[in-house]
C-alpha atoms as a PDB file:
ATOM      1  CA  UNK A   1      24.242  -9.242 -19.645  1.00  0.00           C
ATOM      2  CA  UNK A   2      21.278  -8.755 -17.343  1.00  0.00           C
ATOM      3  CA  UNK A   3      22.575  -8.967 -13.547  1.00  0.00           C
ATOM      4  CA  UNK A   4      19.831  -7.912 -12.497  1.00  0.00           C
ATOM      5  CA  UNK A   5      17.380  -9.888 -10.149  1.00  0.00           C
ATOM      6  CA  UNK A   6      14.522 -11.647 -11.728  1.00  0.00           C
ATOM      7  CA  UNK A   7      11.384 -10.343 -10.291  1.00  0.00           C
ATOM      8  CA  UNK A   8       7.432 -11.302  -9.764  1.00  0.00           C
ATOM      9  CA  UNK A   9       4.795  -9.070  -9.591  1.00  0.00           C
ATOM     10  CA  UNK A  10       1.713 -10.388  -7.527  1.00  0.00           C
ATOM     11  CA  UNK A  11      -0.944  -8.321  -7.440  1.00  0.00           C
ATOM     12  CA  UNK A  12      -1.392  -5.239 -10.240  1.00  0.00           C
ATOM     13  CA  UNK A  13      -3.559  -3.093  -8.744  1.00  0.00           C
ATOM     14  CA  UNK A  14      -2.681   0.324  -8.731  1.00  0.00           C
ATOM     15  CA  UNK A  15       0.202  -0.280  -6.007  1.00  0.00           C
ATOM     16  CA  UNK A  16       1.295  -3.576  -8.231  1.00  0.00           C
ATOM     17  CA  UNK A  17       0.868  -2.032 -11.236  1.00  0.00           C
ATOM     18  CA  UNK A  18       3.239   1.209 -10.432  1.00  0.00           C
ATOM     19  CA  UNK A  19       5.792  -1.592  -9.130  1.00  0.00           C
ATOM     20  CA  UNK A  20       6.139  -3.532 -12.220  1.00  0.00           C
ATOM     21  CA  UNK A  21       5.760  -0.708 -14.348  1.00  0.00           C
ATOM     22  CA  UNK A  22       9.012   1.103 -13.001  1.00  0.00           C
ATOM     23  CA  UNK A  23      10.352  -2.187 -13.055  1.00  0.00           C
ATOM     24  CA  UNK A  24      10.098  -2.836 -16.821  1.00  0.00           C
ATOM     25  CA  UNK A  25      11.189   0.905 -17.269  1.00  0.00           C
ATOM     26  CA  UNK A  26      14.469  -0.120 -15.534  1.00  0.00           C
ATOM     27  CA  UNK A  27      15.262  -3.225 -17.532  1.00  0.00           C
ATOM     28  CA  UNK A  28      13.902  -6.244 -14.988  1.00  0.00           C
ATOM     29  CA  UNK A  29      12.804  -9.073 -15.894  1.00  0.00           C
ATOM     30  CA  UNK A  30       9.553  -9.281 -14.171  1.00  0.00           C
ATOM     31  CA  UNK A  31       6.487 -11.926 -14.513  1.00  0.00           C
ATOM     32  CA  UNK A  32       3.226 -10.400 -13.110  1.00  0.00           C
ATOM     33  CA  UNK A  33       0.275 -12.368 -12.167  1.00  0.00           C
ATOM     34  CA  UNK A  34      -3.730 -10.748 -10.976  1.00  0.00           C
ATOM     35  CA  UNK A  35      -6.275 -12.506  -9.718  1.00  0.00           C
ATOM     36  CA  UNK A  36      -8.779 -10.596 -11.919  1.00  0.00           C
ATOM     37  CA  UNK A  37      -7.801 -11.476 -15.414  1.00  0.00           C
ATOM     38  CA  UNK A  38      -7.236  -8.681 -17.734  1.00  0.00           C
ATOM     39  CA  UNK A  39      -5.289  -6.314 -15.716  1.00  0.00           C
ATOM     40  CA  UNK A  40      -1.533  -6.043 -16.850  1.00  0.00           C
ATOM     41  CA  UNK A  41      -2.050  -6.272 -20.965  1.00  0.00           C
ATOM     42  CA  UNK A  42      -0.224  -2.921 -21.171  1.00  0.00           C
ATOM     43  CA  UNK A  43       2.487  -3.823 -18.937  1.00  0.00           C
ATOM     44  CA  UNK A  44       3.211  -6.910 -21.197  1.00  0.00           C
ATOM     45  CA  UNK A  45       3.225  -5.085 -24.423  1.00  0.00           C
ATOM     46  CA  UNK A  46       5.805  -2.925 -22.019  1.00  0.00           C
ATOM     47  CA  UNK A  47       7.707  -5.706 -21.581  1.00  0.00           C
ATOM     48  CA  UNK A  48       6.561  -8.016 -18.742  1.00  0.00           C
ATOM     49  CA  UNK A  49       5.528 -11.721 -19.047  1.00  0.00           C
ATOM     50  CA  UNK A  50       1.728 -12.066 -18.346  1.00  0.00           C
ATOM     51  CA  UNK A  51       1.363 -15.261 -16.171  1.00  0.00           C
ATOM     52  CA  UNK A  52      -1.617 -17.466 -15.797  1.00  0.00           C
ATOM     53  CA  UNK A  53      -1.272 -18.160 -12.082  1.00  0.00           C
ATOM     54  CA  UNK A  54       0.707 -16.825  -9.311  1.00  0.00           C
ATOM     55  CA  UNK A  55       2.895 -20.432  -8.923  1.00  0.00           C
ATOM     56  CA  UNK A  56       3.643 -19.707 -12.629  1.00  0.00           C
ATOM     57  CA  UNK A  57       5.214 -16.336 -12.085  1.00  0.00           C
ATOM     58  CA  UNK A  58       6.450 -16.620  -8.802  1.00  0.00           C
ATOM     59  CA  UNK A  59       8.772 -20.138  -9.716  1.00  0.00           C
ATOM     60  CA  UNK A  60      11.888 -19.122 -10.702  1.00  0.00           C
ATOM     61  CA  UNK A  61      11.974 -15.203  -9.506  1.00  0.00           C
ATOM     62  CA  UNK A  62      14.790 -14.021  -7.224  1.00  0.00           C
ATOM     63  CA  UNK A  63      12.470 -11.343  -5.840  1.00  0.00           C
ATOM     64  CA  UNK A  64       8.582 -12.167  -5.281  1.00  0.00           C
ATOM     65  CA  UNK A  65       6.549  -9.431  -4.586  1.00  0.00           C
ATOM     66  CA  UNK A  66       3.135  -9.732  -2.773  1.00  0.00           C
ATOM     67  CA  UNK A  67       0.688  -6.856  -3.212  1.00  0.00           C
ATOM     68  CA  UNK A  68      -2.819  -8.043  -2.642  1.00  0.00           C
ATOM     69  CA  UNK A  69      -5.697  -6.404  -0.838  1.00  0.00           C
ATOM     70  CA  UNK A  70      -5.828  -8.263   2.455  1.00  0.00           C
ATOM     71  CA  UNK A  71      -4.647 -10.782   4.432  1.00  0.00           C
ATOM     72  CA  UNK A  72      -6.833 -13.410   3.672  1.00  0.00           C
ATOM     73  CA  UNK A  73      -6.004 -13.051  -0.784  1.00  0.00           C
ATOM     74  CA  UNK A  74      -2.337 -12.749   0.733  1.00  0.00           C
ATOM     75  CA  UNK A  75      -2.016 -16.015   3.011  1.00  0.00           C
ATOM     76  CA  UNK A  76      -3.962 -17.826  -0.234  1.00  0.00           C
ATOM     77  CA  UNK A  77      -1.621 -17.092  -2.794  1.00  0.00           C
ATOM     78  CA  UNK A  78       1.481 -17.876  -0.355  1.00  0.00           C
ATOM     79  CA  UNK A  79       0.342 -20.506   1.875  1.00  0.00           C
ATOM     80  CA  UNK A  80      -2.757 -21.543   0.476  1.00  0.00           C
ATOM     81  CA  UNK A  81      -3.209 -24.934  -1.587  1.00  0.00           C
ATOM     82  CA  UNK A  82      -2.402 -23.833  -4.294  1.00  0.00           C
ATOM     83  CA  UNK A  83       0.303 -20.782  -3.046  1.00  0.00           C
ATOM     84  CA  UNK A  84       3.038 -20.304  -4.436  1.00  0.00           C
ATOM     85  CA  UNK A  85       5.990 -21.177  -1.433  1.00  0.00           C
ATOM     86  CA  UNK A  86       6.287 -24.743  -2.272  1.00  0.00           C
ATOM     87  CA  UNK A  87       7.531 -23.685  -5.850  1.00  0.00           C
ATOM     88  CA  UNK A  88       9.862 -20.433  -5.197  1.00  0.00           C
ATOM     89  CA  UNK A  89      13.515 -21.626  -6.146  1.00  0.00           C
ATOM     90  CA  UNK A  90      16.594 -21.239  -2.724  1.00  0.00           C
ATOM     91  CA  UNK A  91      17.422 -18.466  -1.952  1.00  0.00           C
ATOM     92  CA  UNK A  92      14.672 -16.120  -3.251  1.00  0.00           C
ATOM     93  CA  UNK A  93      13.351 -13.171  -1.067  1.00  0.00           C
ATOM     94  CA  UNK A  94      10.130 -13.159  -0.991  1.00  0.00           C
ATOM     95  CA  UNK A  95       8.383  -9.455  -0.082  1.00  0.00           C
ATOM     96  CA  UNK A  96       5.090  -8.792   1.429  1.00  0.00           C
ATOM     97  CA  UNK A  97       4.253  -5.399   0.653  1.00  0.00           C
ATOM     98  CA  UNK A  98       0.548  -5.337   1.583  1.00  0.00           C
ATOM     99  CA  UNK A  99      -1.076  -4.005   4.711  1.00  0.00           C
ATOM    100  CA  UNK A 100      -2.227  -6.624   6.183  1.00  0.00           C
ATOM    101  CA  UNK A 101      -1.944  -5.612   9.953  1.00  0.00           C
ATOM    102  CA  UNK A 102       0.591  -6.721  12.846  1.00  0.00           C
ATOM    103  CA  UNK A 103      -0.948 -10.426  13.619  1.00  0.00           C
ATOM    104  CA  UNK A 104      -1.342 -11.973  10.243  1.00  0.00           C
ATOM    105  CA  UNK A 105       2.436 -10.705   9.368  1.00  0.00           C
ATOM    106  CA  UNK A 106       3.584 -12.327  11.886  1.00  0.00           C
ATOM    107  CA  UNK A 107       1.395 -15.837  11.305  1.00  0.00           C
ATOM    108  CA  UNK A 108       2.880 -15.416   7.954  1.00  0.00           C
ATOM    109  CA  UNK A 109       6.361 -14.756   8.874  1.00  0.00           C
ATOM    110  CA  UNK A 110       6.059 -18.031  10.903  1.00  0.00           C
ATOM    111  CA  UNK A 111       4.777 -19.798   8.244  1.00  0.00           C
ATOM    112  CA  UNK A 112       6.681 -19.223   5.849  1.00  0.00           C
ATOM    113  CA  UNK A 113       9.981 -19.554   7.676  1.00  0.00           C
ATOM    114  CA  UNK A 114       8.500 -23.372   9.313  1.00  0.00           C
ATOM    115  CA  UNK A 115       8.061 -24.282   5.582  1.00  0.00           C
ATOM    116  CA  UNK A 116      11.041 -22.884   3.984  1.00  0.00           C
ATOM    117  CA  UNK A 117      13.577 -21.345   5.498  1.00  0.00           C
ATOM    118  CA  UNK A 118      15.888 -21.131   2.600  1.00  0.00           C
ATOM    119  CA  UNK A 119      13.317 -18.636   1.417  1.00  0.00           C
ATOM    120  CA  UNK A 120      13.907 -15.192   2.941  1.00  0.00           C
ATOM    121  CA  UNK A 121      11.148 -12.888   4.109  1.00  0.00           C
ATOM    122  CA  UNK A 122      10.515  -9.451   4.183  1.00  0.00           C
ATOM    123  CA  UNK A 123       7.676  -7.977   5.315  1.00  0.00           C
ATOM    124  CA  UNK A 124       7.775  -4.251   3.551  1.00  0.00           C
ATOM    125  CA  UNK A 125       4.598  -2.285   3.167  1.00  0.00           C
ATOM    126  CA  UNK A 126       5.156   1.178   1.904  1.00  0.00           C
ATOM    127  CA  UNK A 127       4.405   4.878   2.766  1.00  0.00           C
ATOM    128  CA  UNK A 128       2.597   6.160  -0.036  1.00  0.00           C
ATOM    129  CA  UNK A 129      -0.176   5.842  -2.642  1.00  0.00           C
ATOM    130  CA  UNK A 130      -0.978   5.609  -5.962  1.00  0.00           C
ATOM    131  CA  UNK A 131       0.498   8.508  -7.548  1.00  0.00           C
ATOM    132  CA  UNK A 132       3.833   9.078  -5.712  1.00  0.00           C
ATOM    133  CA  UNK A 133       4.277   4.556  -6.520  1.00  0.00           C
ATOM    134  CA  UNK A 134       3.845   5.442 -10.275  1.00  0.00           C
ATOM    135  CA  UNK A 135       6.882   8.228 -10.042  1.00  0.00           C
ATOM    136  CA  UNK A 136       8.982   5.837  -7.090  1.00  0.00           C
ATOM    137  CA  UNK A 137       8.223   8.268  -5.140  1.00  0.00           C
ATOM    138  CA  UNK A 138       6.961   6.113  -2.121  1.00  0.00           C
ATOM    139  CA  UNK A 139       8.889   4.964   1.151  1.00  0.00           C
ATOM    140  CA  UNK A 140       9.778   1.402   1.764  1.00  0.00           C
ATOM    141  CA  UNK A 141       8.972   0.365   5.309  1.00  0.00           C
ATOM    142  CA  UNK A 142      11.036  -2.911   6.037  1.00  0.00           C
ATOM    143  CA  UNK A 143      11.227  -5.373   8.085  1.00  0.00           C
ATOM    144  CA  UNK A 144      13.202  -8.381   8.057  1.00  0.00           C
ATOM    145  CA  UNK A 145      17.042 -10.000   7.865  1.00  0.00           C
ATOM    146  CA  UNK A 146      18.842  -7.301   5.639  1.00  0.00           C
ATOM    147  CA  UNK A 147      21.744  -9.026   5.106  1.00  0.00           C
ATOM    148  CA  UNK A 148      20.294 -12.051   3.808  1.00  0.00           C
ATOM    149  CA  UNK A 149      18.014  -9.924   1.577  1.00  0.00           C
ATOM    150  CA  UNK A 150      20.620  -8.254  -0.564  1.00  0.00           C
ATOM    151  CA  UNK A 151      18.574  -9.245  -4.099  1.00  0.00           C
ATOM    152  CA  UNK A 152      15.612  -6.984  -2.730  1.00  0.00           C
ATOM    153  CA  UNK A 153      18.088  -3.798  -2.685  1.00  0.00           C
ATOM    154  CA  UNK A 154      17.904  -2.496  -6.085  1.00  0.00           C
ATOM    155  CA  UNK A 155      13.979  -3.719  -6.807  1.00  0.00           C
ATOM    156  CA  UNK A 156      12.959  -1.371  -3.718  1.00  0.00           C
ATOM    157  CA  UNK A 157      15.411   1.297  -5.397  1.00  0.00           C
ATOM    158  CA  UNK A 158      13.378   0.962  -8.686  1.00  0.00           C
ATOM    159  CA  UNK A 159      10.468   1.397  -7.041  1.00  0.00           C
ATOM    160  CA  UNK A 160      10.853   3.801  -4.151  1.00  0.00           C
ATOM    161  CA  UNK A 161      12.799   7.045  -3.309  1.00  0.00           C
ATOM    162  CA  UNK A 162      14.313   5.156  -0.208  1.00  0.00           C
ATOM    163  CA  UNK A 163      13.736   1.885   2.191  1.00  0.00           C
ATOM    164  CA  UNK A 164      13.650   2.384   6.308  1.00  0.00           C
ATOM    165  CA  UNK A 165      14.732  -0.959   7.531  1.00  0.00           C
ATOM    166  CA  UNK A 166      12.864  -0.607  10.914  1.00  0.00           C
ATOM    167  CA  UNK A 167      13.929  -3.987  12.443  1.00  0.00           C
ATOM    168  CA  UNK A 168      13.261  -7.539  12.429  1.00  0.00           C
ATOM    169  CA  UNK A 169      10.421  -9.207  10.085  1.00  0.00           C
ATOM    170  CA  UNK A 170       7.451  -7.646  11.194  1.00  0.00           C
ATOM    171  CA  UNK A 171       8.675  -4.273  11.924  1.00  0.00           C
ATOM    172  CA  UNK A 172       7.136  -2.446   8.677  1.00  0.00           C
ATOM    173  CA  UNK A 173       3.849  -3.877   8.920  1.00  0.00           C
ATOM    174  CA  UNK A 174       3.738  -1.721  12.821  1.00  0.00           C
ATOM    175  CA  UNK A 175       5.277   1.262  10.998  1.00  0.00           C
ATOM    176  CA  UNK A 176       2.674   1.137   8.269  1.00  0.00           C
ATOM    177  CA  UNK A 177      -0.280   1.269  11.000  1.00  0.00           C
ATOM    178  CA  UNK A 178       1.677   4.127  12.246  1.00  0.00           C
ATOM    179  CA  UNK A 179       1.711   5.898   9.540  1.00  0.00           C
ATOM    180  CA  UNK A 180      -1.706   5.268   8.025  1.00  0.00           C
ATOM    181  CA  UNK A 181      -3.135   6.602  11.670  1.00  0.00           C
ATOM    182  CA  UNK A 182      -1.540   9.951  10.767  1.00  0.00           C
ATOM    183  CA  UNK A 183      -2.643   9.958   7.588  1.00  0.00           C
ATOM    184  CA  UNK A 184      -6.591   9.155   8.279  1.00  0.00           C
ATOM    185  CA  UNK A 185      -6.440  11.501  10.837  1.00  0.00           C
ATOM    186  CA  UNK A 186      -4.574  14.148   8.828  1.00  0.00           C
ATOM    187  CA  UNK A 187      -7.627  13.505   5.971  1.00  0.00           C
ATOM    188  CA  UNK A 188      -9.948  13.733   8.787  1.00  0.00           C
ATOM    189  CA  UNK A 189      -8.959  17.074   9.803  1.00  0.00           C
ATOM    190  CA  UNK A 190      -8.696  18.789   6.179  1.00  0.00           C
ATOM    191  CA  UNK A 191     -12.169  17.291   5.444  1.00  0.00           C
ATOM    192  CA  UNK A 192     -13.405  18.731   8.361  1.00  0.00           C
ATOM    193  CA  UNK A 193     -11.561  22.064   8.412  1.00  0.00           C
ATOM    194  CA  UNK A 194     -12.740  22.790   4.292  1.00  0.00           C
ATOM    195  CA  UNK A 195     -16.321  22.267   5.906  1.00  0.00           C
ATOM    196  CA  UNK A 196     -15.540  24.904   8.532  1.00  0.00           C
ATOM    197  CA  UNK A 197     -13.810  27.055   5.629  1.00  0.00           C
ATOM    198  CA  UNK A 198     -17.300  27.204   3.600  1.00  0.00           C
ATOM    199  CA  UNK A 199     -19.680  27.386   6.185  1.00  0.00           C
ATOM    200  CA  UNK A 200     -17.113  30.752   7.172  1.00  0.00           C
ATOM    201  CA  UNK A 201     -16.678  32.195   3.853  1.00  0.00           C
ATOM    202  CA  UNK A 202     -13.996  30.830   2.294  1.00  0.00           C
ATOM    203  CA  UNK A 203     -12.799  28.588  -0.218  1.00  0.00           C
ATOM    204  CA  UNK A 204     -10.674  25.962  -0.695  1.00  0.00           C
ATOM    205  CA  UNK A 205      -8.145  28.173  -2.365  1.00  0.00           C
ATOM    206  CA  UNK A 206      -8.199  30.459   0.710  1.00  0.00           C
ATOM    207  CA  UNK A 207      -7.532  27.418   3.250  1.00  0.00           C
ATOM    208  CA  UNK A 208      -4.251  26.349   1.148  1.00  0.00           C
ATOM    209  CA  UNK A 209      -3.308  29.891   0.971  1.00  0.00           C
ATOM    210  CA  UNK A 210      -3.664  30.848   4.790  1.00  0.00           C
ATOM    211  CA  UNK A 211      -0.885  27.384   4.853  1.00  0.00           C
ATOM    212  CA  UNK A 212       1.131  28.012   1.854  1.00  0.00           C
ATOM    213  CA  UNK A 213       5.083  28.625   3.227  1.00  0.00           C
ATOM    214  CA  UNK A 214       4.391  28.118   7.177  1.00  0.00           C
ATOM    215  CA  UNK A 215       4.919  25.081   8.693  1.00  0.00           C
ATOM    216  CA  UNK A 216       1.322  23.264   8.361  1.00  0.00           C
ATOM    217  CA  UNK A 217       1.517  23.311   4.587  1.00  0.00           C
ATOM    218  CA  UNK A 218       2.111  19.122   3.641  1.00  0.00           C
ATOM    219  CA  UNK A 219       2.169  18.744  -0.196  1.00  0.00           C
ATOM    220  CA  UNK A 220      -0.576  15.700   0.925  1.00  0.00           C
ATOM    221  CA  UNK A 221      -3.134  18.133   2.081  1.00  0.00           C
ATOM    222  CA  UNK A 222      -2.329  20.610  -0.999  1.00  0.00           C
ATOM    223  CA  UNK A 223      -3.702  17.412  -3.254  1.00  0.00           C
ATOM    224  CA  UNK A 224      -6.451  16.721  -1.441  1.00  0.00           C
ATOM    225  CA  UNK A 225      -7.704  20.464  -1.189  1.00  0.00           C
ATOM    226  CA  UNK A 226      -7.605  20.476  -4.834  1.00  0.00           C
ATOM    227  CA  UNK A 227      -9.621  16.953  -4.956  1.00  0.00           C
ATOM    228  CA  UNK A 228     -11.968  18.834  -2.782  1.00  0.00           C
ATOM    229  CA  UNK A 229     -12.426  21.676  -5.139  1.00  0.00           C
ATOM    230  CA  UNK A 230     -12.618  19.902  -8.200  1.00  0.00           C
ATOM    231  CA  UNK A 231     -15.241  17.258  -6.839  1.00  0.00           C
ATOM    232  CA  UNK A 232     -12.835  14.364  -8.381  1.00  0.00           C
ATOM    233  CA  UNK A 233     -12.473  11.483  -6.073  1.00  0.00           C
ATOM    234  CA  UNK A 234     -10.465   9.309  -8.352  1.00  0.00           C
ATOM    235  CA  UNK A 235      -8.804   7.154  -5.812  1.00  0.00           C
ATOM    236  CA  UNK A 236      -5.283   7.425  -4.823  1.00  0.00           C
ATOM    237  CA  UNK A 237      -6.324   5.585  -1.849  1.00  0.00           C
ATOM    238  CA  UNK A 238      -9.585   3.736  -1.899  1.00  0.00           C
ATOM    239  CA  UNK A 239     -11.723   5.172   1.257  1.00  0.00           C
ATOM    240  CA  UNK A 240     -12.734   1.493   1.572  1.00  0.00           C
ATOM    241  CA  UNK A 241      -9.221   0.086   2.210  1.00  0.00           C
ATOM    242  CA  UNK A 242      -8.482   2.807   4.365  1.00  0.00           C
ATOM    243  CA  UNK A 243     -11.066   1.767   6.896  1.00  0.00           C
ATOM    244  CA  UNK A 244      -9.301  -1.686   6.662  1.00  0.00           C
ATOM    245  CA  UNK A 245      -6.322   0.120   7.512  1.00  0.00           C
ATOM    246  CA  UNK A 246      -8.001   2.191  10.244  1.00  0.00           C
ATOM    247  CA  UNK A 247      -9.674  -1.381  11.965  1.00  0.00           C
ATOM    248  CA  UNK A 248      -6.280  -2.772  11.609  1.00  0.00           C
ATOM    249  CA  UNK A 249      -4.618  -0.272  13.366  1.00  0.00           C
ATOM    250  CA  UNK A 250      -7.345  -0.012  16.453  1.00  0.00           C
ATOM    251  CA  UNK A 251      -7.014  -4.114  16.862  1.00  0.00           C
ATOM    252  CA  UNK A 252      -2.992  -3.444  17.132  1.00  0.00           C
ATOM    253  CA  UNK A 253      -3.232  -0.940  19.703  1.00  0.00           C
ATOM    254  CA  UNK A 254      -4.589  -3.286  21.794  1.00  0.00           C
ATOM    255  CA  UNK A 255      -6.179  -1.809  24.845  1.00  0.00           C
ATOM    256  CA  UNK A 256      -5.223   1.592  24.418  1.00  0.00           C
ATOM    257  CA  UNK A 257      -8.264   4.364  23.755  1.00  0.00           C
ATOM    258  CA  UNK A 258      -7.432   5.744  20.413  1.00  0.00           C
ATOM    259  CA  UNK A 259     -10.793   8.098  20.563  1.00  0.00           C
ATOM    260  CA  UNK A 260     -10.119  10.032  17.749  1.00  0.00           C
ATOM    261  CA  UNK A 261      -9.047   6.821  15.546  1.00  0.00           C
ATOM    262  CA  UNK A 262     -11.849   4.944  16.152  1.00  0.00           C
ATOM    263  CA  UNK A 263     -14.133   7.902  15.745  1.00  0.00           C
ATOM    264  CA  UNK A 264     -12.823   8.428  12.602  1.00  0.00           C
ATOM    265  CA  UNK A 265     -13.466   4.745  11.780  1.00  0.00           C
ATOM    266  CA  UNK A 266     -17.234   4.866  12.595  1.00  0.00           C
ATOM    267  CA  UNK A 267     -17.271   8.012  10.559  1.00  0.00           C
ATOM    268  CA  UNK A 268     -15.914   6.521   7.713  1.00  0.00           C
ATOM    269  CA  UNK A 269     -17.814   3.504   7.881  1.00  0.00           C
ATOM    270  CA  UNK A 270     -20.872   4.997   7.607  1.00  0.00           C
ATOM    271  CA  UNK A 271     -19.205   6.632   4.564  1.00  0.00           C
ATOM    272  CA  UNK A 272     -19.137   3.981   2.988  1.00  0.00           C
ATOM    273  CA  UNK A 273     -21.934   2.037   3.834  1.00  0.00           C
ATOM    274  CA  UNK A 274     -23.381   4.795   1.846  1.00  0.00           C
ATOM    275  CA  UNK A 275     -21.365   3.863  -1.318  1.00  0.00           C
ATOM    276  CA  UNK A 276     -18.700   5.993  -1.294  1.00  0.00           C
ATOM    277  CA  UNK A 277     -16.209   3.445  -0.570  1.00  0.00           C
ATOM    278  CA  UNK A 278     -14.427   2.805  -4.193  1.00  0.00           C
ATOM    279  CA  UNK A 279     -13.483   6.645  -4.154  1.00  0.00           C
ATOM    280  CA  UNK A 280     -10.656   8.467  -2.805  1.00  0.00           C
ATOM    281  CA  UNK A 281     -10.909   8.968   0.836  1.00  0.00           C
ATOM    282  CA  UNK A 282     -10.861  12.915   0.342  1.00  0.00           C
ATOM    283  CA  UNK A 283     -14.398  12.056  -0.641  1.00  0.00           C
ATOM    284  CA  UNK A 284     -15.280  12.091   3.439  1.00  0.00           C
ATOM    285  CA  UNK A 285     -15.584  15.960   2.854  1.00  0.00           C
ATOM    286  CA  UNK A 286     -18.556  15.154   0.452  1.00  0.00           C
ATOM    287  CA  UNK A 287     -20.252  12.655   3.032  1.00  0.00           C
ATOM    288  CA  UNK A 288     -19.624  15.553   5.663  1.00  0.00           C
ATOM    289  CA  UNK A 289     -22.088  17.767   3.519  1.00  0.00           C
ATOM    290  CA  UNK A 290     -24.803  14.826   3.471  1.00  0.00           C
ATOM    291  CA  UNK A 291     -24.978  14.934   7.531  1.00  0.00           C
ATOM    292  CA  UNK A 292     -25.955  18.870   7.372  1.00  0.00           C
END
């Protein structure tokens, strides 16, 4: 017999997607739902139910995953008129995993808990992107009352190598602006330093190997070096939501500078006001050659 929770799936992007799909590979039950239809076909020949709206696979789940874009999708599918919190069963725990920034996780939270507070919340964005969610290899960042969340234990165990519980609901969304700060600026800085590289003489291959065994040397930057070199900016991380992430950040910080962040964001804006925006951010080393 199947002990295992009963989960929903909301939102199959590439994050979503990775989710359920390690999911069904671990013998879940999971429903999935998309707001664009036609996304998830595989996964339900893999196993999953298909749903036609979110209500319809979020109803009788133990586990509801939310992984939508931003915080506007995600307050309509939970809140919204037609969202799903009126219809998830007592009891359930219901897990916002997008980034979504500090002040609309904790409107949410509120909500949520005013409406139901049988339901349990968990705000949980993760450390990660697209390829290390499709091997589990991500980081859960959570926030939220642990011991009333014990169902969400072995779905984040599916689908990550480990879960930081950081604190009370709320805490992972900071962490993830954290996090995504360092990353921007890391991608930032190899962008930048590749253009140094070439303009110097060197390649790609001789950047990574003037790292390779000292301490500087981040598998990250080893992916996006070869990215670089191959001129394939299939995203792993959409430049585009990464400037979502960077604004989100800068309004959390509140009144401190952040020069470099916000530098970074203007930079990246104009990146993708110039259509670069659906590819993966390593593509800022490309826009950095159009400003010669």
């Amino acid at each position: 017999m199947n002990t295992l929770p009963v989960v929903a799936v909301l939102g199959l992007g590439a994050m979503g997607h990775a989710f359920a799909a390690n999911l069904v590979k671990k013998n879940f039950t999971v429903r999935g739902w998309n707001r664009t239809p036609g996304r998830g076909e595989d996964l339900a020949a893999a196993g999953m139910t298909l749903c036609d709206s979110a209500r319809e696979a979020a109803g009788n789940a133990d586990v509801v995953i939310v992984m939508l874009t931003d915080a506007a999708a995600t307050e309509a599918v939970i809140t919204g008129g037609d969202g799903i919190l009126a219809t998830l069963k007592a009891g359930a725990v219901l897990a916002q995993m997008g980034t979504i920034g500090v002040e609309s996780t904790d409107q949410l939270y509120r909500a949520v808990t005013a409406a139901r507070p049988d339901v349990v919340f968990i705000d949980a964005p993760v450390s990660g992107t697209k390829a290390p969610a499709e091997n589990a290899q991500i980081t859960v960042l959570a926030g939220g009352d642990r011991a009333r969340a014990a169902a969400v234990e072995p779905v984040f165990a599916a689908i990550a190598r480990g879960t930081q519980w950081l604190g009370a609901a709320g805490a992972g969304a900071r962490m993830k602006l954290v996090v995504n700060a360092w990353l921007i600026a890391m991608m930032q800085g190899v962008a930048e330093s590749v253009d140094l590289a070439q303009a110097l003489g060197f390649s790609p291959d001789n950047f990574w190997d003037a790292l390779e065994g000292g301490p500087l040397a981040a598998p990250y930057v080893k992916n996006k070096l070869a990215m670089i070199k191959a001129d394939d900016y299939t995203p792993q991380m959409q430049l585009s939501l990464a400037l979502k992430d960077a604004n989100l950040a800068l309004d959390a910080a509140g009144n401190r500078a952040m020069p470099g962040l916000r530098t970074i964001a203007g930079v990246w804006r104009q990146a993708v006001d110039a259509g670069l925006g659906a590819q993966d951010i390593a593509v800022v080393y490309r826009y950095l050659g159009t400003k010669k």
